[in-house]
N, C-alpha and C. Protein backbone atom coordinates (compact mmCIF):
# COMPACT_ATOMS: atom_id res chain seq x y z
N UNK A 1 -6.89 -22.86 8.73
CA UNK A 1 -7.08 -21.42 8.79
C UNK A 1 -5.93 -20.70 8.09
N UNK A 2 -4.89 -21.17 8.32
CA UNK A 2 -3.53 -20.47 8.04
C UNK A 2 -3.58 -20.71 6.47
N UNK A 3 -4.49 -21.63 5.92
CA UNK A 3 -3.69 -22.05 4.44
C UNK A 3 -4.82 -21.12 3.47
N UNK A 4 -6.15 -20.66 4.48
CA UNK A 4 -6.89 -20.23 3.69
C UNK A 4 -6.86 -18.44 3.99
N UNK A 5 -6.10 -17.98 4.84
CA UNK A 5 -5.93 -16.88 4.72
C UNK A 5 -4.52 -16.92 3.54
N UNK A 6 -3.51 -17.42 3.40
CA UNK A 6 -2.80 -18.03 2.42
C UNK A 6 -3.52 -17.34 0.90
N UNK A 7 -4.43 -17.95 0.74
CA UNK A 7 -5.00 -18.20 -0.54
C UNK A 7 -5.72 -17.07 -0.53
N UNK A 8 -6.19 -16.00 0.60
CA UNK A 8 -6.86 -15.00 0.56
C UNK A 8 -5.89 -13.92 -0.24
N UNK A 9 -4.74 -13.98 0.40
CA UNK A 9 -3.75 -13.12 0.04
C UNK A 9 -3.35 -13.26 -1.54
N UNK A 10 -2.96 -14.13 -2.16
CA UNK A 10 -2.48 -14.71 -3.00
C UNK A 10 -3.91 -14.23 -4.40
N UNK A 11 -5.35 -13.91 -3.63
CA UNK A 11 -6.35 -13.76 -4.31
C UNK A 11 -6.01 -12.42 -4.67
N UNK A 12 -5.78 -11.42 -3.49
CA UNK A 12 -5.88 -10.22 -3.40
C UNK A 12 -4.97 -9.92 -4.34
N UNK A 13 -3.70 -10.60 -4.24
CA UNK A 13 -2.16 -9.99 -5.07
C UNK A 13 -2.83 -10.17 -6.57
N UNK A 14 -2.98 -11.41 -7.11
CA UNK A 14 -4.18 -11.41 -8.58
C UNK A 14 -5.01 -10.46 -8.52
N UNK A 15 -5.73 -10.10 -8.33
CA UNK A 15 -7.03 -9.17 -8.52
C UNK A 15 -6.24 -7.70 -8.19
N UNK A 16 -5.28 -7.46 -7.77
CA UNK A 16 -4.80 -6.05 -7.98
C UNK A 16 -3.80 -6.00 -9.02
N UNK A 17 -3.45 -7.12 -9.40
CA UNK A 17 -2.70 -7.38 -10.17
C UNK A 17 -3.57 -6.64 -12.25
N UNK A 18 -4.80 -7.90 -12.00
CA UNK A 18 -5.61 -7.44 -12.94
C UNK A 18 -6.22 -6.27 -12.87
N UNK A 19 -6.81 -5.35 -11.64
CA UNK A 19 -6.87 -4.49 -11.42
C UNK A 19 -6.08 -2.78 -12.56
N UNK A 20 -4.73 -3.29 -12.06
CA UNK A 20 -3.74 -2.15 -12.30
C UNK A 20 -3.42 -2.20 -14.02
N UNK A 21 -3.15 -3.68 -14.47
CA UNK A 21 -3.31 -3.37 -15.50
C UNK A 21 -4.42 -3.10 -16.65
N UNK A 22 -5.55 -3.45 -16.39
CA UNK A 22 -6.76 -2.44 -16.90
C UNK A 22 -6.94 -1.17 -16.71
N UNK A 23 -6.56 -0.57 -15.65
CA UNK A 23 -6.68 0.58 -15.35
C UNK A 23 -5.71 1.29 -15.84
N UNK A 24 -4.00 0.90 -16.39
CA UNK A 24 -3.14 1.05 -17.26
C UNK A 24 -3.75 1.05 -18.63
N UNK A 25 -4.04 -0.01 -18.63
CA UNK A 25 -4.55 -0.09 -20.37
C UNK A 25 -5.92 0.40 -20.62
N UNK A 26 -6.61 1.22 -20.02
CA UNK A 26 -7.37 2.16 -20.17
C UNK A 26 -7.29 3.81 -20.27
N UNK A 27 -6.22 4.09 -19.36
CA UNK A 27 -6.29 4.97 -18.69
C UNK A 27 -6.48 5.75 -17.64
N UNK A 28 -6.95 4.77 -16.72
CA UNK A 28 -7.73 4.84 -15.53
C UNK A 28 -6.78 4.88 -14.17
N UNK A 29 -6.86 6.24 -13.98
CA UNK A 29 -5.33 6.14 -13.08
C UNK A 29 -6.01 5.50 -11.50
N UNK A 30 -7.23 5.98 -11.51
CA UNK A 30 -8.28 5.41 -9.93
C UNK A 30 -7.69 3.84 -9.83
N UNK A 31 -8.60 3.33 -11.14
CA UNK A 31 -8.65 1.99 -10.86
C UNK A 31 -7.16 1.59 -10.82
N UNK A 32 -6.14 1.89 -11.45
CA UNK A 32 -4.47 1.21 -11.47
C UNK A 32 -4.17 1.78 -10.36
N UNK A 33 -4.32 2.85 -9.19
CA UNK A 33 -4.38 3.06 -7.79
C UNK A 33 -4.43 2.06 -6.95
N UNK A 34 -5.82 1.66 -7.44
CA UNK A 34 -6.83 0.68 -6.89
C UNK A 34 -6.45 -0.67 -6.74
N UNK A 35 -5.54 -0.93 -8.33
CA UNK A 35 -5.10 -2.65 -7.57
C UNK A 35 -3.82 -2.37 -7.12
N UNK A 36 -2.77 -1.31 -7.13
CA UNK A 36 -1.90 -1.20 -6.40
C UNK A 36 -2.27 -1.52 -4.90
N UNK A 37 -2.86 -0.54 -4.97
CA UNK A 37 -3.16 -1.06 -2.94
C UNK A 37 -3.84 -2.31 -2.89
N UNK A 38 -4.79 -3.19 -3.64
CA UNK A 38 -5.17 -4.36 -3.02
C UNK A 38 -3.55 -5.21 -3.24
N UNK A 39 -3.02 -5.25 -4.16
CA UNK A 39 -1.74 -5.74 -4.44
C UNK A 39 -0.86 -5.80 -2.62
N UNK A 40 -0.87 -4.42 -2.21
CA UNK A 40 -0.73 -3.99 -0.97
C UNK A 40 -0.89 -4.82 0.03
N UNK A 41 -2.50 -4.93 0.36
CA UNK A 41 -3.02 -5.47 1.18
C UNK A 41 -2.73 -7.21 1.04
N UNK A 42 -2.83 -7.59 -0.27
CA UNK A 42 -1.92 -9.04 -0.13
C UNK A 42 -0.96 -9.10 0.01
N UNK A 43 -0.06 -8.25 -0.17
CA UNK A 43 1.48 -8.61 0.04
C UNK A 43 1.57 -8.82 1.77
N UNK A 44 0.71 -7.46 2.54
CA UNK A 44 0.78 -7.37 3.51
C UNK A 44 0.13 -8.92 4.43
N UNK A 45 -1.01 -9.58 3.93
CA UNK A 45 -1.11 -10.72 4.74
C UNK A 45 -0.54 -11.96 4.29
N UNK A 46 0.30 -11.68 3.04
CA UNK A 46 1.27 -12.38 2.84
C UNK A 46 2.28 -12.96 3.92
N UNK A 47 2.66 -11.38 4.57
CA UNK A 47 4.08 -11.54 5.13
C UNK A 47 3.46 -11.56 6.84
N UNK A 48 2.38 -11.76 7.26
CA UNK A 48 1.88 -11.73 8.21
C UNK A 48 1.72 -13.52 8.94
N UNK A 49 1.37 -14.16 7.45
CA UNK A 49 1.13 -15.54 7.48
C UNK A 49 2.57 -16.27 7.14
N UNK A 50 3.65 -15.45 6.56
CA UNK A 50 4.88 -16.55 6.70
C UNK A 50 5.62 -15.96 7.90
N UNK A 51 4.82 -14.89 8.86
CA UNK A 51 5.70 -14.34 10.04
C UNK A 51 5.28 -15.61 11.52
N UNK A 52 3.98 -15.78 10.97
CA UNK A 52 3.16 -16.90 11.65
C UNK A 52 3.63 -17.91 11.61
N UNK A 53 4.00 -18.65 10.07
CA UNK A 53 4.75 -19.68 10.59
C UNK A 53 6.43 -19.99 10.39
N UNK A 54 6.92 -18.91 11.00
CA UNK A 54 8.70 -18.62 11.41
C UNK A 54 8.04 -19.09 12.79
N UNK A 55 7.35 -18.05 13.82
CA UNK A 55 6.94 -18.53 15.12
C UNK A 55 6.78 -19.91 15.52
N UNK A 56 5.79 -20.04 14.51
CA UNK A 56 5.53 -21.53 14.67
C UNK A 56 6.40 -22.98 14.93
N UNK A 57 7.18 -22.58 14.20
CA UNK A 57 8.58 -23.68 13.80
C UNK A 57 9.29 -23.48 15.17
């Protein structure tokens, strides 16, 4: 469970990643918004899943 929320995050940080810069290299200030915050939201279960396993240990 832990390794595939892992990889969820790690999805999210890519895809806002590609996100922001299309929306840069368009013009598109929505969409470069847009992968900022998914960028966000992975960083955030990023640090949720290495807070999980500090506990763990």
């Amino acid at each position: 469970m832990a390794g595939e929320q892992k990889s969820k995050a790690k999805t999210e940080q890519v895809k806002g990643k590609v996100k922001e810069a299309a929306g840069r290299a368009v013009g598109n200030e929505r969409l470069e918004a847009e992968g900022r915050a998914e960028q966000a939201k992975g960083d955030a279960r990023q640090t949720k899943e290495k807070a999980k396993d500090v506990f763990k240990h």
